[in-house]
C-alpha atoms as a PDB file:
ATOM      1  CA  UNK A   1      94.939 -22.635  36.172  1.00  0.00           C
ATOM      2  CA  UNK A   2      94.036 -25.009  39.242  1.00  0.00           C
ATOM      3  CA  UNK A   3      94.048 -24.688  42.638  1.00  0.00           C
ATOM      4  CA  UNK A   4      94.488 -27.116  44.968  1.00  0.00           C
ATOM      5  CA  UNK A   5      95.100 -27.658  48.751  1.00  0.00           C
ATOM      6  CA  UNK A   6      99.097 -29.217  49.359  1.00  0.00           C
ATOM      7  CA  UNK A   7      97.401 -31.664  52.078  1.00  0.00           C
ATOM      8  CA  UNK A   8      95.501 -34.007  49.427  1.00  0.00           C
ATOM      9  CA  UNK A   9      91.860 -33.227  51.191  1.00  0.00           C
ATOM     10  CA  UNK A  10      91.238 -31.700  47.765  1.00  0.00           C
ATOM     11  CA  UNK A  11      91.187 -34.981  45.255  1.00  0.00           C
ATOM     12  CA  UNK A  12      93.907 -34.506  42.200  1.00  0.00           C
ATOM     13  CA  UNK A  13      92.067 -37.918  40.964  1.00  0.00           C
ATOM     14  CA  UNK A  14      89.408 -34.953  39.767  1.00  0.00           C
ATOM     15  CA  UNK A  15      91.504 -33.135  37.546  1.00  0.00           C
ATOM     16  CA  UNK A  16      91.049 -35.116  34.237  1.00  0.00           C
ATOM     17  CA  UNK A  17      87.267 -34.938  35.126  1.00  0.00           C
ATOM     18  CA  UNK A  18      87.169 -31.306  35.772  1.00  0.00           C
ATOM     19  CA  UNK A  19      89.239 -30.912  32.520  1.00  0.00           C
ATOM     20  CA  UNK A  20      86.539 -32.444  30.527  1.00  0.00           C
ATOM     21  CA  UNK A  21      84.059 -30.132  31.496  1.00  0.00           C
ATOM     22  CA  UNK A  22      86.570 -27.302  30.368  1.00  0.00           C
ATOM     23  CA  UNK A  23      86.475 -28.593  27.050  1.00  0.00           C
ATOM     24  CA  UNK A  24      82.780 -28.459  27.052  1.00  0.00           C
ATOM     25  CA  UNK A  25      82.704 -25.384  26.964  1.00  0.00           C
ATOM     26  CA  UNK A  26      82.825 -24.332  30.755  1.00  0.00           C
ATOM     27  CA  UNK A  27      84.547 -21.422  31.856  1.00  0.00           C
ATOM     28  CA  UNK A  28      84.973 -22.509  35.693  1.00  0.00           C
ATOM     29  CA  UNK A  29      85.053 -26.095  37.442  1.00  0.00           C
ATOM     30  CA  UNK A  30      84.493 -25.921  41.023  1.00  0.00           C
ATOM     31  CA  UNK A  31      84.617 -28.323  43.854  1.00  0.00           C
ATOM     32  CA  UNK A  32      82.392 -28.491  46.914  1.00  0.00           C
ATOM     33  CA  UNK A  33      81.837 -30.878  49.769  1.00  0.00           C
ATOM     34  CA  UNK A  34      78.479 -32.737  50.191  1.00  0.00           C
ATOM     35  CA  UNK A  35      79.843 -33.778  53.440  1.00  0.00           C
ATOM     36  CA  UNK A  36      81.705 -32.145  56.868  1.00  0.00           C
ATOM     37  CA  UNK A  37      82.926 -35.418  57.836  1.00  0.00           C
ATOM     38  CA  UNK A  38      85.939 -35.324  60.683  1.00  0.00           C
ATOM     39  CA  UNK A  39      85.124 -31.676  61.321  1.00  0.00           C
ATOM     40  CA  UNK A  40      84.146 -30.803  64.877  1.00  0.00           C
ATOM     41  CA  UNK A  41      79.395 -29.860  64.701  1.00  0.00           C
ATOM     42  CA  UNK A  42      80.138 -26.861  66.118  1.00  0.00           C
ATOM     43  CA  UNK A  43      82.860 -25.571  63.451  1.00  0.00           C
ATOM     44  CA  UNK A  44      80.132 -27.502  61.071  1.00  0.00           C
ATOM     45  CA  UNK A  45      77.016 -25.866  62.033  1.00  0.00           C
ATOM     46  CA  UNK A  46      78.497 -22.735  62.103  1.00  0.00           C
ATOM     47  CA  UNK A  47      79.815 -22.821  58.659  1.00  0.00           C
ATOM     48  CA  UNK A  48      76.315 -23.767  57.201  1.00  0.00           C
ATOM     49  CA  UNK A  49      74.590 -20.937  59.087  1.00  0.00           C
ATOM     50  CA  UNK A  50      77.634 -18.591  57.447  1.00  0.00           C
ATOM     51  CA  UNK A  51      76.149 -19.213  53.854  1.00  0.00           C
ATOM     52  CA  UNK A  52      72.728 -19.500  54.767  1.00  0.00           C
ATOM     53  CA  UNK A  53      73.172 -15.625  55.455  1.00  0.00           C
ATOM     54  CA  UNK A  54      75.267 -14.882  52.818  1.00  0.00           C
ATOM     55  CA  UNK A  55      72.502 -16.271  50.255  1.00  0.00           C
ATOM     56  CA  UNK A  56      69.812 -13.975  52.213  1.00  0.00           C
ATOM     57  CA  UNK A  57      72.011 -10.511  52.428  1.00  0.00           C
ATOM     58  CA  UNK A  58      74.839 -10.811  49.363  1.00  0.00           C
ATOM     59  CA  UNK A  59      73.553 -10.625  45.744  1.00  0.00           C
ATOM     60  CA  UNK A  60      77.188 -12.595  44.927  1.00  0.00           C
ATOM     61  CA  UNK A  61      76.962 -16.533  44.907  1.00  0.00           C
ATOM     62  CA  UNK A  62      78.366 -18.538  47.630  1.00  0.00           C
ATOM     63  CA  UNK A  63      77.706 -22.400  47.393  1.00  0.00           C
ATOM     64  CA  UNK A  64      77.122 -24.008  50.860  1.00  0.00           C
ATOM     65  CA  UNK A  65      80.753 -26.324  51.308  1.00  0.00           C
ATOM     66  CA  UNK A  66      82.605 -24.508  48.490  1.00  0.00           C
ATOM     67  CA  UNK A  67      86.448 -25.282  48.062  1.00  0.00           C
ATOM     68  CA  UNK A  68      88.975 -23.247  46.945  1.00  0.00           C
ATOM     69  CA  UNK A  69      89.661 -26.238  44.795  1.00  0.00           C
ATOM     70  CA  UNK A  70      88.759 -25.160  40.867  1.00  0.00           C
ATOM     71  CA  UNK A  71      90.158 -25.276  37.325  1.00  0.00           C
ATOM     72  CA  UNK A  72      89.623 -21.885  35.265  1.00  0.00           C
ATOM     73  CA  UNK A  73      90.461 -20.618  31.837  1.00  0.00           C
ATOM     74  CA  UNK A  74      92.501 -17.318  31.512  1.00  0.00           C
ATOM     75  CA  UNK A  75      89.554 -15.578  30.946  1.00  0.00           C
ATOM     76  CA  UNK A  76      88.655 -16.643  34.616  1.00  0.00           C
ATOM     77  CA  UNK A  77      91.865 -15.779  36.207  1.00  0.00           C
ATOM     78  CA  UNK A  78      92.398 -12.348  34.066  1.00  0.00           C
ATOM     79  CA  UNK A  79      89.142 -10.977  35.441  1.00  0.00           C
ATOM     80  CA  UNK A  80      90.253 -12.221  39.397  1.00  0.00           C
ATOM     81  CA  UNK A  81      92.960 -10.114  38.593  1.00  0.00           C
ATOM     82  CA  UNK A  82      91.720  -7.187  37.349  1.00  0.00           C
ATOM     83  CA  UNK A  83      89.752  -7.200  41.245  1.00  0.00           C
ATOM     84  CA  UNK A  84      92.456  -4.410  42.800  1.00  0.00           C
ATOM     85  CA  UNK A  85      91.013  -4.672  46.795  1.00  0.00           C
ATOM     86  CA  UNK A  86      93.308  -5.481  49.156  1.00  0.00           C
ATOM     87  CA  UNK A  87      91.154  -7.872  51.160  1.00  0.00           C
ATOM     88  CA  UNK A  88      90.408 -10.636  48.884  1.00  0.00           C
ATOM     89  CA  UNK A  89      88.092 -12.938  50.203  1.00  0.00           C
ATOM     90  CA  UNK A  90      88.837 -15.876  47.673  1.00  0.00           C
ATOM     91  CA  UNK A  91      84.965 -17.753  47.727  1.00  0.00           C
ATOM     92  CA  UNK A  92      83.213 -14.233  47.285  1.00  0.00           C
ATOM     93  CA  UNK A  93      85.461 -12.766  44.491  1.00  0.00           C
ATOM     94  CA  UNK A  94      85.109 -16.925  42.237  1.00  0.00           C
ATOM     95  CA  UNK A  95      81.467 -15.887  42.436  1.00  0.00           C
ATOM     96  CA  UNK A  96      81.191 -12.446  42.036  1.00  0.00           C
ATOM     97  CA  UNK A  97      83.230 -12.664  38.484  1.00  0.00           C
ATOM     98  CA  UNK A  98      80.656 -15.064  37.620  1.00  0.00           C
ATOM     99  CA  UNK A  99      80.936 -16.751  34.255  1.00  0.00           C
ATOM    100  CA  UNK A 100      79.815 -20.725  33.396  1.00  0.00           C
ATOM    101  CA  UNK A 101      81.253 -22.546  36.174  1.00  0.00           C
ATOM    102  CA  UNK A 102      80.071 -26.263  36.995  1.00  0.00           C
ATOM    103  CA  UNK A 103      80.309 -27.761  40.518  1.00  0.00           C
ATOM    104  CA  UNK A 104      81.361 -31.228  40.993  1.00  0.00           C
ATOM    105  CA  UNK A 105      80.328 -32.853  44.494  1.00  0.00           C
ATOM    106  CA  UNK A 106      82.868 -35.057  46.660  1.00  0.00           C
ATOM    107  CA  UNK A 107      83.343 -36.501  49.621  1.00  0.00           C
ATOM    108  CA  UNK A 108      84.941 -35.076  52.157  1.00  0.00           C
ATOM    109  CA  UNK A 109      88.832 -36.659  53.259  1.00  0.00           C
ATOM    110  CA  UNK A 110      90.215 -36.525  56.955  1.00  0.00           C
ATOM    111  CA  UNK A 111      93.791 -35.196  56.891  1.00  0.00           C
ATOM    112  CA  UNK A 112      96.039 -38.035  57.062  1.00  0.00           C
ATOM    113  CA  UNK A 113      98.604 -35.786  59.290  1.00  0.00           C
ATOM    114  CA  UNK A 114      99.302 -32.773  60.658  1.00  0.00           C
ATOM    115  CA  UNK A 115      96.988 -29.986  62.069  1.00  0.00           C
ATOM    116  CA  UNK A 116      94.604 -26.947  59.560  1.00  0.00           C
ATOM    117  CA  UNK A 117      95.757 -24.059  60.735  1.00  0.00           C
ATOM    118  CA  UNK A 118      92.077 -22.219  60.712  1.00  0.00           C
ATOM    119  CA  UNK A 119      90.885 -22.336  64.093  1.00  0.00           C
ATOM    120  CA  UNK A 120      87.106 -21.574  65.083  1.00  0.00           C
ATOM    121  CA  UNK A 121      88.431 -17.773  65.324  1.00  0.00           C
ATOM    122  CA  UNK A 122      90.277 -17.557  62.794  1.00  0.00           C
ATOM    123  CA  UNK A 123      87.378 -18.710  60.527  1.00  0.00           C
ATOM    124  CA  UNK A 124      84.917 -16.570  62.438  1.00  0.00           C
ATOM    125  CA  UNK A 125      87.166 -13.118  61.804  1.00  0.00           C
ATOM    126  CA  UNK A 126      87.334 -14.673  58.013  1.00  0.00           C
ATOM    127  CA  UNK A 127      83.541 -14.866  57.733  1.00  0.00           C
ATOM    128  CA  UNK A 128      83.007 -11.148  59.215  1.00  0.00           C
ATOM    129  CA  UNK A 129      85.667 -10.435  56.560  1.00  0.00           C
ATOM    130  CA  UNK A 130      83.340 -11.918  53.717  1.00  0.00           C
ATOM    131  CA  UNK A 131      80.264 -10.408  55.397  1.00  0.00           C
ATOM    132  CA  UNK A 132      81.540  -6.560  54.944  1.00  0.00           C
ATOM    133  CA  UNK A 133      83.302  -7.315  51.987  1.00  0.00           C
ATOM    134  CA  UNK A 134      80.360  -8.517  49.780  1.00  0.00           C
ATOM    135  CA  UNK A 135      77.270  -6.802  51.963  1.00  0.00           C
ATOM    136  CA  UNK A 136      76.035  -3.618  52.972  1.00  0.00           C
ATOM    137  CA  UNK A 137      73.274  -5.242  54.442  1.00  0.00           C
ATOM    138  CA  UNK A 138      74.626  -4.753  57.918  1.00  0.00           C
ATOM    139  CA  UNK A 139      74.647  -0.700  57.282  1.00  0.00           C
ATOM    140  CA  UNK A 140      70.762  -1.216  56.428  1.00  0.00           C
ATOM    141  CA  UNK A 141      70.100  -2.876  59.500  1.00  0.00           C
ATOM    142  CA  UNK A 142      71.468  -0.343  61.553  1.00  0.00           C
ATOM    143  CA  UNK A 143      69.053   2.002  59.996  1.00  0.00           C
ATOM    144  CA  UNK A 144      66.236   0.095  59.964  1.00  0.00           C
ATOM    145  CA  UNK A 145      66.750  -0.821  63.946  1.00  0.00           C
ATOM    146  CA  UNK A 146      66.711   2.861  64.474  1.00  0.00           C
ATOM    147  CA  UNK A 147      63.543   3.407  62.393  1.00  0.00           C
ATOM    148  CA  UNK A 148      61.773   0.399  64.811  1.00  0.00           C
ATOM    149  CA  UNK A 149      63.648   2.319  67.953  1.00  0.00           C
ATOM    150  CA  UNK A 150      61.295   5.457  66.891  1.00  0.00           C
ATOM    151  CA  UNK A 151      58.477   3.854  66.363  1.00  0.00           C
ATOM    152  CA  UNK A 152      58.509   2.441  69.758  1.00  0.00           C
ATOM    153  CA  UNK A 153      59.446   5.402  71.517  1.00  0.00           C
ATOM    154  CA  UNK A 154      56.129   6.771  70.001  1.00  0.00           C
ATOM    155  CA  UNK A 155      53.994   4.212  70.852  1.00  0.00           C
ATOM    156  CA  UNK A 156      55.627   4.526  74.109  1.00  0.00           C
ATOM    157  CA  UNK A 157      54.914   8.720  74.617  1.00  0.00           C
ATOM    158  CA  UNK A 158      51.061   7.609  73.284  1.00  0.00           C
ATOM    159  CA  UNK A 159      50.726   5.011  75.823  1.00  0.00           C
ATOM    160  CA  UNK A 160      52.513   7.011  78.620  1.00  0.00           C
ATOM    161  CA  UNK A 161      50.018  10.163  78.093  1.00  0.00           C
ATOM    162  CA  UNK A 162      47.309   8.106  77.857  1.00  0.00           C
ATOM    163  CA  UNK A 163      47.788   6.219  81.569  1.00  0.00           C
ATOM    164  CA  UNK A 164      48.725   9.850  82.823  1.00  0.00           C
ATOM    165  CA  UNK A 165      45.810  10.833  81.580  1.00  0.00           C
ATOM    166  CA  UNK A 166      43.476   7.731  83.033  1.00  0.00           C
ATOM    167  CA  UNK A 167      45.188   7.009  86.072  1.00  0.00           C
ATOM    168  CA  UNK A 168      47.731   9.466  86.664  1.00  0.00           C
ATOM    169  CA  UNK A 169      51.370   8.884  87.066  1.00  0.00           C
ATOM    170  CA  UNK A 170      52.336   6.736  90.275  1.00  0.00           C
ATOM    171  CA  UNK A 171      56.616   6.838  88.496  1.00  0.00           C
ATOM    172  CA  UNK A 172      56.756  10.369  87.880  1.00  0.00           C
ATOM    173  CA  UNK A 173      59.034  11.048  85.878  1.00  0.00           C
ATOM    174  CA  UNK A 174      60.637   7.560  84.840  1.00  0.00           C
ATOM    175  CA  UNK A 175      58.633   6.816  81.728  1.00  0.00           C
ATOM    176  CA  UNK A 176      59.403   9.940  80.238  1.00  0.00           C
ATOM    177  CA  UNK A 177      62.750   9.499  80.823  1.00  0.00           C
ATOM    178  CA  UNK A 178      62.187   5.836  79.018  1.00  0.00           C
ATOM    179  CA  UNK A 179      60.433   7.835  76.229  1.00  0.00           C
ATOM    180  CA  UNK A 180      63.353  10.145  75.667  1.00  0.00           C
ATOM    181  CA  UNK A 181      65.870   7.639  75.621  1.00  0.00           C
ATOM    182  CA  UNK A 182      64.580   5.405  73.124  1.00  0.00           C
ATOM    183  CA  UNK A 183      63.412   8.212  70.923  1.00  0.00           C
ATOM    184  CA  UNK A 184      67.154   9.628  71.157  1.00  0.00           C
ATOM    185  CA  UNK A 185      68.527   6.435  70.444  1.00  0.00           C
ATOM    186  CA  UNK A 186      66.169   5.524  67.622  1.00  0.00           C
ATOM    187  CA  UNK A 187      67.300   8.991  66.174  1.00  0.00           C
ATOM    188  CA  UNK A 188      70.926   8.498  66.405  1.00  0.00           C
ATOM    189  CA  UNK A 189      71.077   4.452  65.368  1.00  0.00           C
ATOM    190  CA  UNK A 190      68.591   6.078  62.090  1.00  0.00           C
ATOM    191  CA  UNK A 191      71.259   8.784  61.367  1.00  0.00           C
ATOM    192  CA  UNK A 192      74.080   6.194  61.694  1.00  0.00           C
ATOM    193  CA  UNK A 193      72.292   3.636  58.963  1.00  0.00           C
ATOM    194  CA  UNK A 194      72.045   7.043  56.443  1.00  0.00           C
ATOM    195  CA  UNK A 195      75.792   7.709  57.424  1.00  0.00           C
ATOM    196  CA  UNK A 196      76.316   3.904  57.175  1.00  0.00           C
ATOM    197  CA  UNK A 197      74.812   3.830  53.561  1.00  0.00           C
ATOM    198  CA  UNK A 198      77.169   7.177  52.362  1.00  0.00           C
ATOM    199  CA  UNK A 199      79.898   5.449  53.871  1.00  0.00           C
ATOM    200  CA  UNK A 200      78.822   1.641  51.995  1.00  0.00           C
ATOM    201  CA  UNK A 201      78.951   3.118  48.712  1.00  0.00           C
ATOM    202  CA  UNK A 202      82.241   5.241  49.476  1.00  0.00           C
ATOM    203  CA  UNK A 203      84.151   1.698  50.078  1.00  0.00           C
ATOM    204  CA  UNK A 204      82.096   0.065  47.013  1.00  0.00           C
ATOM    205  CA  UNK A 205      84.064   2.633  44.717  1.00  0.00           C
ATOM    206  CA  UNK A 206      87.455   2.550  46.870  1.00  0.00           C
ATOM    207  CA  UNK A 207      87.275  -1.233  45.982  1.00  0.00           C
ATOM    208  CA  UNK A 208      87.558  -0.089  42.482  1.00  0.00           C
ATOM    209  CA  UNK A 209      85.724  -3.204  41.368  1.00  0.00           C
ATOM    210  CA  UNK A 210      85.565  -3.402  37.207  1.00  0.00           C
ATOM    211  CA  UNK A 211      82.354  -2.106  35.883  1.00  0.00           C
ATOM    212  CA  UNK A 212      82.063  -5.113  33.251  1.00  0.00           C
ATOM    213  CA  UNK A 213      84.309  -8.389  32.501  1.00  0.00           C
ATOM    214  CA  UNK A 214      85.534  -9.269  28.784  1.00  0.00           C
ATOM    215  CA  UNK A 215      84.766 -13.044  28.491  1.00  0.00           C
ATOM    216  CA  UNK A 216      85.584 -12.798  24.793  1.00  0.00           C
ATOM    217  CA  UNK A 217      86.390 -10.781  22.262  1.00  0.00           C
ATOM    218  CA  UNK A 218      85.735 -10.979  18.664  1.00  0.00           C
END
């Protein structure tokens, strides 16, 4: 099975190649850009930051200019399937099945007409979309800003006693009041991560991903 973009940007002339490799042995040929050429810097940029943080906070591969363009055996497209979510972001679940996939590089093609209907939105709600689908790392954060919002609030009391102590208090009344805030805070952004955590692994198993994949049986 192939897929391939209707507007050409995606090369057919790489079929036969990519068919070779199938025949080699490989389970997966995919495709990916070694250029962004006719594609506005900021669009660009923002796309290469996008899988520079999916490589630090997602244990699933996500090549840097991946297409959607790629040939796969049935094995390939039987375990896609067998992924039941809903929201099926396409570059996230072609990794996350795994199995021996080579990449072939290409140049990148400016559309010869008409418009791509993923605007700078668009692609940004798509990325958040890949983010929470294939991350929990967000969740974590949450706690472990709460954890640093403690801390500070304690250094904060410390240092607050110790200038009442030395030189009195010229703000009654306001850095205690700074004190109590952040410690709240801290408290309730830490109780959020540990909800955020319950809640993580409560959409991992709602996702009903399968445990295992069959690439062949003998």
């Amino acid at each position: 099975m192939v897929f391939l973009d209707a507007d050409l940007q995606d090369p057919p002339a790489l079929l036969p190649e990519m068919y070779g490799y199938l025949e080699k042995g490989y389970d997966s040929v995919a495709t990916r850009r070694v250029s962004r050429k006719g594609e506005p810097p900021v669009r660009s940029l923002f796309a290469r930051l996008f899988y520079r943080i999916m490589k630090k906070i997602s244990k699933t591969e996500m090549m840097d200019g991946a297409r959607d363009y790629r040939l796969m055996t049935r094995q390939v497209v039987d375990a896609i399937l067998s992924m039941g979510e809903y929201n099926r972001f396409s570059k996230g679940i072609f990794g996350w099945v795994g199995f021996e996939t080579k990449w072939l590089e290409f140049e990148n093609i400016e559309r010869k007409k008409g418009e791509t209907k993923w605007s700078f939105w668009k692609l940004f709600l798509y990325s958040i979309e890949g983010i929470t689908a294939f991350s929990t790392a967000p969740l974590a954060f949450a706690a472990f800003m709460g954890v640093c919002f403690c801390l500070a609030a304690f250094a904060l009391i410390i240092f607050t006693i110790v200038r009442k102590a030395l030189f009195g208090d010229p703000t009654s009344g306001w850095p205690s009041l700074v004190c109590i805030i952040s410690l709240v805070s801290g408290v309730q952004l830490f109780c959020l991560g540990i909800v955020g955590q319950y809640l993580a692994k409560t959409y991992m198993e709602v996702k009903k991903r399968p445990i295992y994949l069959v690439k062949e049986e003998i």
